[in-house]
PDB file of N, CA and C in Angstrom:
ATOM      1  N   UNK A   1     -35.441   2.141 -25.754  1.00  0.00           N
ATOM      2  CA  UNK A   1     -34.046   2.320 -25.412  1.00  0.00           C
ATOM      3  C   UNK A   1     -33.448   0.963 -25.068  1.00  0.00           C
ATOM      4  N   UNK A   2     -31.961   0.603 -25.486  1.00  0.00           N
ATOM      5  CA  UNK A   2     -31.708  -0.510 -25.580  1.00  0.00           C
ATOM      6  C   UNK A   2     -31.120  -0.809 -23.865  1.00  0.00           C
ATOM      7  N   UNK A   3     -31.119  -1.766 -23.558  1.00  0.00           N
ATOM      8  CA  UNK A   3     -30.793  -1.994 -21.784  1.00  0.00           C
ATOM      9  C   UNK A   3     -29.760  -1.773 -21.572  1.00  0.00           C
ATOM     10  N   UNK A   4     -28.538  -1.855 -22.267  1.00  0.00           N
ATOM     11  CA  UNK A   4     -27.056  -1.296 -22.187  1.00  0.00           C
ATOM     12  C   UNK A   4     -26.909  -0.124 -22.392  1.00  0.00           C
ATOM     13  N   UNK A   5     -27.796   0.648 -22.820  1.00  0.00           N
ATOM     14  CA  UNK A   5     -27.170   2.108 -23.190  1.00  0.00           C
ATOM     15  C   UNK A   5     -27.167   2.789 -21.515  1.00  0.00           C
ATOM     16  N   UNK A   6     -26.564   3.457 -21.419  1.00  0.00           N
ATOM     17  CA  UNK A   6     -26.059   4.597 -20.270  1.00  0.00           C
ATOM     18  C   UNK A   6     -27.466   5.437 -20.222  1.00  0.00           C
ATOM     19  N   UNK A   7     -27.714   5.865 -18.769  1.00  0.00           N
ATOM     20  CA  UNK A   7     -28.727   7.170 -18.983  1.00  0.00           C
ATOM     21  C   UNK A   7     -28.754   7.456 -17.459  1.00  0.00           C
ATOM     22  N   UNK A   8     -29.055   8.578 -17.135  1.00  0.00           N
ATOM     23  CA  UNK A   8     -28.488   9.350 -15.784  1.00  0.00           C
ATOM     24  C   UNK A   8     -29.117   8.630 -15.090  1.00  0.00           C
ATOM     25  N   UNK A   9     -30.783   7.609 -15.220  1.00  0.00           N
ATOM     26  CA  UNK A   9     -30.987   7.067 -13.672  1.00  0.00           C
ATOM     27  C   UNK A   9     -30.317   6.203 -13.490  1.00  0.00           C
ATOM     28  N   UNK A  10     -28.827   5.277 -14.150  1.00  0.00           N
ATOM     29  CA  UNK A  10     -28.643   4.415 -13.843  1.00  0.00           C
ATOM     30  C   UNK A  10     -27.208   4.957 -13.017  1.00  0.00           C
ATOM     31  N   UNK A  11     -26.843   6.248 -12.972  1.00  0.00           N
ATOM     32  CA  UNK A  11     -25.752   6.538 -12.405  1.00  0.00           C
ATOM     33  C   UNK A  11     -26.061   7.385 -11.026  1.00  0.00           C
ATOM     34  N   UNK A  12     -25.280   7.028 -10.075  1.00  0.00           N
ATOM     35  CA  UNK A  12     -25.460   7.498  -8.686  1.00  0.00           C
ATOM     36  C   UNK A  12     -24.875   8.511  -8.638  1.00  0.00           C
ATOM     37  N   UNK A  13     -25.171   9.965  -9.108  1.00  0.00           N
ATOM     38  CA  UNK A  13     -24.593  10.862  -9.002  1.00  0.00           C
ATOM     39  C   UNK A  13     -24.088  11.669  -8.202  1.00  0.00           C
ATOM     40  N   UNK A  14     -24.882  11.645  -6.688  1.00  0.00           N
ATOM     41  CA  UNK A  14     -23.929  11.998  -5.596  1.00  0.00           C
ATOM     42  C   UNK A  14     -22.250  11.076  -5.253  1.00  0.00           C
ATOM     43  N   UNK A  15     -22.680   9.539  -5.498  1.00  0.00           N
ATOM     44  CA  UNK A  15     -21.683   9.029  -5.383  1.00  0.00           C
ATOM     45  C   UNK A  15     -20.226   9.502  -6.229  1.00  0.00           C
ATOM     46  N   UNK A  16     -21.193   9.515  -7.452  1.00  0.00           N
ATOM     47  CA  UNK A  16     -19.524   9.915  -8.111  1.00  0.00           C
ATOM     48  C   UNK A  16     -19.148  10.884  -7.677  1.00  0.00           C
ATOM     49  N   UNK A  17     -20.092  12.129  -7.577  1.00  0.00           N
ATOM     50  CA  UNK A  17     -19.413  13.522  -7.541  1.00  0.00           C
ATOM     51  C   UNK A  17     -18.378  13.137  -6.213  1.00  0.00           C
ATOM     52  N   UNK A  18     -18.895  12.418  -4.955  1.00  0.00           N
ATOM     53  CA  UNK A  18     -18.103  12.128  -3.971  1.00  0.00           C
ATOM     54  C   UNK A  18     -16.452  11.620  -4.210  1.00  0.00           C
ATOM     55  N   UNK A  19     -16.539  10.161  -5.040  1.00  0.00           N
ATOM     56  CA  UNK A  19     -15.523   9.760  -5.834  1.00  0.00           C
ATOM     57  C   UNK A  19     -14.484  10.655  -6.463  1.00  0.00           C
ATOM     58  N   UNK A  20     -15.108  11.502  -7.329  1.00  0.00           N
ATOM     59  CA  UNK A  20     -14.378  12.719  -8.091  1.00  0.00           C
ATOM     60  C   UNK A  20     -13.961  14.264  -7.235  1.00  0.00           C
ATOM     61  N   UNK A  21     -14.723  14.174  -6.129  1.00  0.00           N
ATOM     62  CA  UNK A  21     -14.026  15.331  -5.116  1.00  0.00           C
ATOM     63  C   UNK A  21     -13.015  14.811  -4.319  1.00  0.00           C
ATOM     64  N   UNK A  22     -12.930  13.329  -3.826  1.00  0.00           N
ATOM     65  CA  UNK A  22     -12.287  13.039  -2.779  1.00  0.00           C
ATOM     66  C   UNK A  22     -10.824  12.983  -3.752  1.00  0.00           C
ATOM     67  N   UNK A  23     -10.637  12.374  -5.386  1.00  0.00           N
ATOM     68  CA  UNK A  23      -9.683  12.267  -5.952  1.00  0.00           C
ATOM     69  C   UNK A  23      -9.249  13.401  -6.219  1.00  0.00           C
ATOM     70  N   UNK A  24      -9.795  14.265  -6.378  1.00  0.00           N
ATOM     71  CA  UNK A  24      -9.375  16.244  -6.529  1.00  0.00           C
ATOM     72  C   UNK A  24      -8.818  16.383  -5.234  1.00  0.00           C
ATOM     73  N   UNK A  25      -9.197  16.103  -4.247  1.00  0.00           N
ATOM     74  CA  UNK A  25      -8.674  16.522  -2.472  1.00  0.00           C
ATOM     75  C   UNK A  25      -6.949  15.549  -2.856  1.00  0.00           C
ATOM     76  N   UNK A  26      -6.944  14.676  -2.839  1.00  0.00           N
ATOM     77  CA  UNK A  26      -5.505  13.538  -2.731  1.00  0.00           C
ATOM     78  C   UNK A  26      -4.832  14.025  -3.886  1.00  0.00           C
ATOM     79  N   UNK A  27      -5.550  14.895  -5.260  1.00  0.00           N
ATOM     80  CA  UNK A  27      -4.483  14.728  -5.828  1.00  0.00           C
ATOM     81  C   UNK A  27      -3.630  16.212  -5.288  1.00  0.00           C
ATOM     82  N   UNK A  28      -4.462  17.113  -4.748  1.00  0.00           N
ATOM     83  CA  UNK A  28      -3.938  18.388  -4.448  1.00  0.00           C
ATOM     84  C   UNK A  28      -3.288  17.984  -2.951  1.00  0.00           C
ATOM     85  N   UNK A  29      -2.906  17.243  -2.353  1.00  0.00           N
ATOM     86  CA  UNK A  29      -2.323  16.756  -1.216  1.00  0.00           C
ATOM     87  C   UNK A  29      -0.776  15.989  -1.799  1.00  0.00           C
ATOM     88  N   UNK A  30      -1.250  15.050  -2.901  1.00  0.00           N
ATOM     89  CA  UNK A  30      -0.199  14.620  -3.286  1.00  0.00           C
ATOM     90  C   UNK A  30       0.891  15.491  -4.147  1.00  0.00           C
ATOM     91  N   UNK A  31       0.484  16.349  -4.744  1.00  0.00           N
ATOM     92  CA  UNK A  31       1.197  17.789  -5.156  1.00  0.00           C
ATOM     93  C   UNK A  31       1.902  18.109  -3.978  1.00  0.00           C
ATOM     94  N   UNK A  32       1.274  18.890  -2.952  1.00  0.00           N
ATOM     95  CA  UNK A  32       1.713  19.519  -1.821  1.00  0.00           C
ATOM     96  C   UNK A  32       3.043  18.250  -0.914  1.00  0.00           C
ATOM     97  N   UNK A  33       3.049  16.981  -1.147  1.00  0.00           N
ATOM     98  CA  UNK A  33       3.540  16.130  -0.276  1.00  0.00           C
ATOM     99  C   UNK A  33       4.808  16.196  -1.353  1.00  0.00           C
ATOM    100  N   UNK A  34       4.720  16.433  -2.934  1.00  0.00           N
ATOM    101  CA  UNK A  34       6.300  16.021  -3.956  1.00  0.00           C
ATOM    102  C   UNK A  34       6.530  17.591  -3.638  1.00  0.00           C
ATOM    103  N   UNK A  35       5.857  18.219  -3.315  1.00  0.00           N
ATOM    104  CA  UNK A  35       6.328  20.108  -3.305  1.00  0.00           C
ATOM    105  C   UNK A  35       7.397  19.610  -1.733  1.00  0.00           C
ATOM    106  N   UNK A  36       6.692  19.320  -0.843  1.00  0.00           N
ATOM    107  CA  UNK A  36       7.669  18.824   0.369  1.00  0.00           C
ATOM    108  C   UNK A  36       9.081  18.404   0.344  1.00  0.00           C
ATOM    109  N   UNK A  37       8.595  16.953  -0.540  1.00  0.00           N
ATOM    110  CA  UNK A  37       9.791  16.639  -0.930  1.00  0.00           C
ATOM    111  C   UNK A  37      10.694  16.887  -1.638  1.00  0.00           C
ATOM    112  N   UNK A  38      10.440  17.854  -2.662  1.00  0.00           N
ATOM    113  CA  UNK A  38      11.534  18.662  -3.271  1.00  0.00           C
ATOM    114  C   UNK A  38      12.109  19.423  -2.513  1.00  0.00           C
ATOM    115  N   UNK A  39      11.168  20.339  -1.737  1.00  0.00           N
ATOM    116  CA  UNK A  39      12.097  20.785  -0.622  1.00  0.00           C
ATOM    117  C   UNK A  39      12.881  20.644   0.100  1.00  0.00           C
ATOM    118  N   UNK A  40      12.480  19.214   0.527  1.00  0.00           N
ATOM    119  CA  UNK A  40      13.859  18.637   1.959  1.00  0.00           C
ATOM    120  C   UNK A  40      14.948  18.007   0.759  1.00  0.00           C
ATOM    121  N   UNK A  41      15.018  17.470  -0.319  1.00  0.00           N
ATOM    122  CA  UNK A  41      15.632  17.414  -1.129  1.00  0.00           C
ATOM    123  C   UNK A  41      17.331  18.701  -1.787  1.00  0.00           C
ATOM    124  N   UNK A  42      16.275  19.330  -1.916  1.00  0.00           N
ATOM    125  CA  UNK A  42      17.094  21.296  -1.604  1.00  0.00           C
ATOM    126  C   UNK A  42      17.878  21.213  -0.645  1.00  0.00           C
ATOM    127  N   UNK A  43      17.548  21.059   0.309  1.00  0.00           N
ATOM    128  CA  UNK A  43      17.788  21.367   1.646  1.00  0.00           C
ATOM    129  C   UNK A  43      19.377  20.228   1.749  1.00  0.00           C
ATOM    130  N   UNK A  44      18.881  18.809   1.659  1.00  0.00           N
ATOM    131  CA  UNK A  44      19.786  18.345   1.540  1.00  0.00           C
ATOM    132  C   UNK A  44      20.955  18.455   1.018  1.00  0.00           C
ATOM    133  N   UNK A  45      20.831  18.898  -0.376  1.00  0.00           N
ATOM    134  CA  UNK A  45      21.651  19.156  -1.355  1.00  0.00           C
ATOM    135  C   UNK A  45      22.619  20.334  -1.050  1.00  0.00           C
ATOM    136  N   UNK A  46      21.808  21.301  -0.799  1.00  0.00           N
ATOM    137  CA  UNK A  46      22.500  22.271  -0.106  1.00  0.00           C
ATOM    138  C   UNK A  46      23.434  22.006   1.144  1.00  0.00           C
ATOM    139  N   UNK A  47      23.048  20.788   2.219  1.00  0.00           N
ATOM    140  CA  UNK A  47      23.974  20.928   3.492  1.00  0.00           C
ATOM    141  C   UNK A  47      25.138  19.558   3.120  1.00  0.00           C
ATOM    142  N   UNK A  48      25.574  19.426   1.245  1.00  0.00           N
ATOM    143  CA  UNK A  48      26.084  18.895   1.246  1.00  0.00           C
ATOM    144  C   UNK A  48      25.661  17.533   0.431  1.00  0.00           C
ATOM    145  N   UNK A  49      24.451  16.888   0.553  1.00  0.00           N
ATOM    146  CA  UNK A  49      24.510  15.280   0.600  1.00  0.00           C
ATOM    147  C   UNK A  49      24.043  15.119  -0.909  1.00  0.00           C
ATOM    148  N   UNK A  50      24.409  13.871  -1.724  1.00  0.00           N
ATOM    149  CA  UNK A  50      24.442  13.441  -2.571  1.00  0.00           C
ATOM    150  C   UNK A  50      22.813  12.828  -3.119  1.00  0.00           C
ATOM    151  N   UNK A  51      21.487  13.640  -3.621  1.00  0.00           N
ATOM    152  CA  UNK A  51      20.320  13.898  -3.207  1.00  0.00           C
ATOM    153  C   UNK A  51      19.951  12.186  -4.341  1.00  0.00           C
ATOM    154  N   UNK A  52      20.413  11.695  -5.187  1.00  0.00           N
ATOM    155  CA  UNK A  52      20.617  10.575  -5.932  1.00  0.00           C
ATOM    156  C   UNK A  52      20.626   9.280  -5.128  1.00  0.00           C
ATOM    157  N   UNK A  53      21.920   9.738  -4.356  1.00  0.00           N
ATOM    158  CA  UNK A  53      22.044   8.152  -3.250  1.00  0.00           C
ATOM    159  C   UNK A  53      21.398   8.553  -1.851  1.00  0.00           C
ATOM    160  N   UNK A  54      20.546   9.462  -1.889  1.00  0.00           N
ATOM    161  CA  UNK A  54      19.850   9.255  -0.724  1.00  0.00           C
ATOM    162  C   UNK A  54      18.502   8.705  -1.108  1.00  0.00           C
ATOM    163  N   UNK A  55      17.868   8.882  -2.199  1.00  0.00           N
ATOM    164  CA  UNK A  55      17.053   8.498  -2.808  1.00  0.00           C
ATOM    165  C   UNK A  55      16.712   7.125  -3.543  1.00  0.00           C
ATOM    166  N   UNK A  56      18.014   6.654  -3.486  1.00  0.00           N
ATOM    167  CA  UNK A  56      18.172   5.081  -3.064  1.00  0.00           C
ATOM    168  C   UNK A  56      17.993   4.143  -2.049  1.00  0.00           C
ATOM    169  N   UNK A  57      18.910   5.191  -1.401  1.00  0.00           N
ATOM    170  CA  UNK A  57      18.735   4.345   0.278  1.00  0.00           C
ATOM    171  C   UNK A  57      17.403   4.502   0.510  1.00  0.00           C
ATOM    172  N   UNK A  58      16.479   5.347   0.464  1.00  0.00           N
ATOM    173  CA  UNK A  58      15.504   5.372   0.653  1.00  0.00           C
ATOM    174  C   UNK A  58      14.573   4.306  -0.080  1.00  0.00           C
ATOM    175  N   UNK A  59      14.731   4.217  -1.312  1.00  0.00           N
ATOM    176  CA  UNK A  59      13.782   2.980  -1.821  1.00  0.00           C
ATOM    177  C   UNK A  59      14.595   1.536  -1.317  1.00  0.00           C
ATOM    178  N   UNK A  60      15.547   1.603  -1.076  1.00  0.00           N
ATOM    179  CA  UNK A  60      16.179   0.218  -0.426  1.00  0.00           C
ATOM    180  C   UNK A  60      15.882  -0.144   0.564  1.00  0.00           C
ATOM    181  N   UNK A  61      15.654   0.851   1.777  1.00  0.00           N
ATOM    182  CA  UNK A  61      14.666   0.967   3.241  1.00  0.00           C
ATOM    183  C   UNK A  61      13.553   0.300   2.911  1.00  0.00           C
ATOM    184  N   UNK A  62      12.982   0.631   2.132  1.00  0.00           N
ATOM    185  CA  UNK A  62      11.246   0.196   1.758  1.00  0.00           C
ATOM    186  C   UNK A  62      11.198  -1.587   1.613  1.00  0.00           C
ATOM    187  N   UNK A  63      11.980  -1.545   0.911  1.00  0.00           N
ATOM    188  CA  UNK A  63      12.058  -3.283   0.578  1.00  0.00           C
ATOM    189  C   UNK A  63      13.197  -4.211   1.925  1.00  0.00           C
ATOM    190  N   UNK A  64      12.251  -5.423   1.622  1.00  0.00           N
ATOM    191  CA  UNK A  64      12.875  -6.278   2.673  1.00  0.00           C
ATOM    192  C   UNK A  64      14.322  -7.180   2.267  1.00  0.00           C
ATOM    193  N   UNK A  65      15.014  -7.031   3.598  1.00  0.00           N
ATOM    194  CA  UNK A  65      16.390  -7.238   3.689  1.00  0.00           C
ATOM    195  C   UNK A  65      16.777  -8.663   2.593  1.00  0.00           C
ATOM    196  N   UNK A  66      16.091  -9.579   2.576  1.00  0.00           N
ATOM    197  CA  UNK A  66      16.228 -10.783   1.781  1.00  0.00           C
ATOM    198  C   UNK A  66      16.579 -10.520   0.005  1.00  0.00           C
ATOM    199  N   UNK A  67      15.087  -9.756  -0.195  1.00  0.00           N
ATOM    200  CA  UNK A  67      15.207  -9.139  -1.530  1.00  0.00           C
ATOM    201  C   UNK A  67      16.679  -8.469  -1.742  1.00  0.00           C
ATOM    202  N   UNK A  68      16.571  -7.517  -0.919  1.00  0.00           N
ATOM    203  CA  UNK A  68      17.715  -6.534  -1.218  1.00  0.00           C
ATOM    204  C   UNK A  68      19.372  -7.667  -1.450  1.00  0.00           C
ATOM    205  N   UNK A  69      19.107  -8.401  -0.506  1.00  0.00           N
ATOM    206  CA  UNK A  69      20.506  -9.010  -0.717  1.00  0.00           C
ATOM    207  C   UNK A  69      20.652  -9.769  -1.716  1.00  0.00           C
ATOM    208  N   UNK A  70      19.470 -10.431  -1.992  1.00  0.00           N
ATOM    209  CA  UNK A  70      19.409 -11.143  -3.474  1.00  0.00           C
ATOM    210  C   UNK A  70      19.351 -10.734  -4.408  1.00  0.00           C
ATOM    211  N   UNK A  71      19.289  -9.551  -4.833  1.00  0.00           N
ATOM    212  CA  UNK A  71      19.300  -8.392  -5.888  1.00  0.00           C
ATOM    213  C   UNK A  71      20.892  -8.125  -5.997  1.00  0.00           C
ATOM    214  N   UNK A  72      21.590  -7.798  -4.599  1.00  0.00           N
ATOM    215  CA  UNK A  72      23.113  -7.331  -4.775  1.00  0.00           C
ATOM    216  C   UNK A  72      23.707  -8.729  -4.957  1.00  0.00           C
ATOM    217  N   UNK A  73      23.249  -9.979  -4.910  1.00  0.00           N
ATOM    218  CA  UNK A  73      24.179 -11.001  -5.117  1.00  0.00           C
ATOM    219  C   UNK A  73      24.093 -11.056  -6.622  1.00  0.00           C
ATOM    220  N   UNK A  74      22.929 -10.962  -7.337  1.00  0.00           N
ATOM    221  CA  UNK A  74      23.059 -11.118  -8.647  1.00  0.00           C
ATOM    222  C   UNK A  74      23.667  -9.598  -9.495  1.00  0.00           C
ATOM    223  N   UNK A  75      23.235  -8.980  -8.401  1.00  0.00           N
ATOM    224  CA  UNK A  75      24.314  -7.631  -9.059  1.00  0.00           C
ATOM    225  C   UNK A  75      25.485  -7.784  -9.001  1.00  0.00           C
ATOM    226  N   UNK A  76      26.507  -8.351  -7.957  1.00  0.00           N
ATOM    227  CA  UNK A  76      27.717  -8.605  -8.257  1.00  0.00           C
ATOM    228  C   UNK A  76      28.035  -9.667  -9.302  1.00  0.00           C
ATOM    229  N   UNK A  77      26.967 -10.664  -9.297  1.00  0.00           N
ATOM    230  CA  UNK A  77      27.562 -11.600 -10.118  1.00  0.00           C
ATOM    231  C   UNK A  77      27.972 -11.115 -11.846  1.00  0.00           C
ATOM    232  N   UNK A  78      26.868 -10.148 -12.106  1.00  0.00           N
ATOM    233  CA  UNK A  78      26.717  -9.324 -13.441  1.00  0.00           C
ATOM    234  C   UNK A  78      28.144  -8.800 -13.410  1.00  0.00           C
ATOM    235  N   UNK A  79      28.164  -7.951 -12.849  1.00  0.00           N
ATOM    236  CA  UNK A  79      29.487  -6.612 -12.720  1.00  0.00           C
ATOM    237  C   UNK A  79      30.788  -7.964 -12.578  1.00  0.00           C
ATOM    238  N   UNK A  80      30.594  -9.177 -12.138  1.00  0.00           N
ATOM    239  CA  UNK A  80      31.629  -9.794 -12.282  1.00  0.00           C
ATOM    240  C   UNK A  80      31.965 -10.311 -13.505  1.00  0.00           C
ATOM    241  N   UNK A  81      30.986 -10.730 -14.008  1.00  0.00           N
ATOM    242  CA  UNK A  81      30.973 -11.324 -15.707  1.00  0.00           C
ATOM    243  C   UNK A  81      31.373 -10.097 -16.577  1.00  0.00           C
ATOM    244  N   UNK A  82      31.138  -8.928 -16.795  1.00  0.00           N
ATOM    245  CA  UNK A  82      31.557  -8.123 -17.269  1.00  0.00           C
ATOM    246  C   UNK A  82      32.842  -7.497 -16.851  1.00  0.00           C
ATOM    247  N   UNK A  83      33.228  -8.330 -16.217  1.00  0.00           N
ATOM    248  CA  UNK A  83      35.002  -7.453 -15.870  1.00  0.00           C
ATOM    249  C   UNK A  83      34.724  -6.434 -14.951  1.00  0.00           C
ATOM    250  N   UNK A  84      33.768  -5.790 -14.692  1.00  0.00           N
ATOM    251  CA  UNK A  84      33.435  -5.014 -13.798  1.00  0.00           C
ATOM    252  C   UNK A  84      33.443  -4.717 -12.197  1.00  0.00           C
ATOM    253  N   UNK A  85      34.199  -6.032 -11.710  1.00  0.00           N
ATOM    254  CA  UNK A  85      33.947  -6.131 -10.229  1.00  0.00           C
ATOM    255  C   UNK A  85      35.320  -5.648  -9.520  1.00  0.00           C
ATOM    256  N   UNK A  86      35.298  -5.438  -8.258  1.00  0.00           N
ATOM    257  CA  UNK A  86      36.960  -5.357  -7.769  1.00  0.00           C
ATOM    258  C   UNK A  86      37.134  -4.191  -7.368  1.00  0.00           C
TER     259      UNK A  86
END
């Protein structure tokens, strides 16, 4: 048998199975966490709020204030070159 070929003693099979249960556990958590968030989403939508620009503000929260402003300076500058500003 050639030394590269694959064969079960070279694989740690408790390990993986560990590997491959713990990623089955997170992915059925991470389901349950976008099921959440669709919900409070609903919810929002329903008491009114605009579920698009909250979902902005929210990724804009995440990132730091520097970025963000340097992003809207070159965003205005765009929307200005295109006639777009004002």
């Amino acid at each position: 048998m050639d030394d590269q070929a694959f064969n079960t003693e070279s694989v740690a099979a408790d390990q993986l199975k560990s590997f491959i249960e713990r990623a089955e556990r997170l992915n059925e958590e991470k389901d349950g966490i976008n099921s959440d968030l669709s919900d409070l989403f609903k919810e929002a939508k329903a008491n009114g709020f605009n579920t698009k620009v909250l979902k902005k503000i929210i990724a804009l929260r995440q990132r730091d204030y520097s970025e963000r402003q340097e992003e809207q300076a070159i965003m205005d500058l765009y929307l200005e070159a295109l006639g777009m500003a004002g």
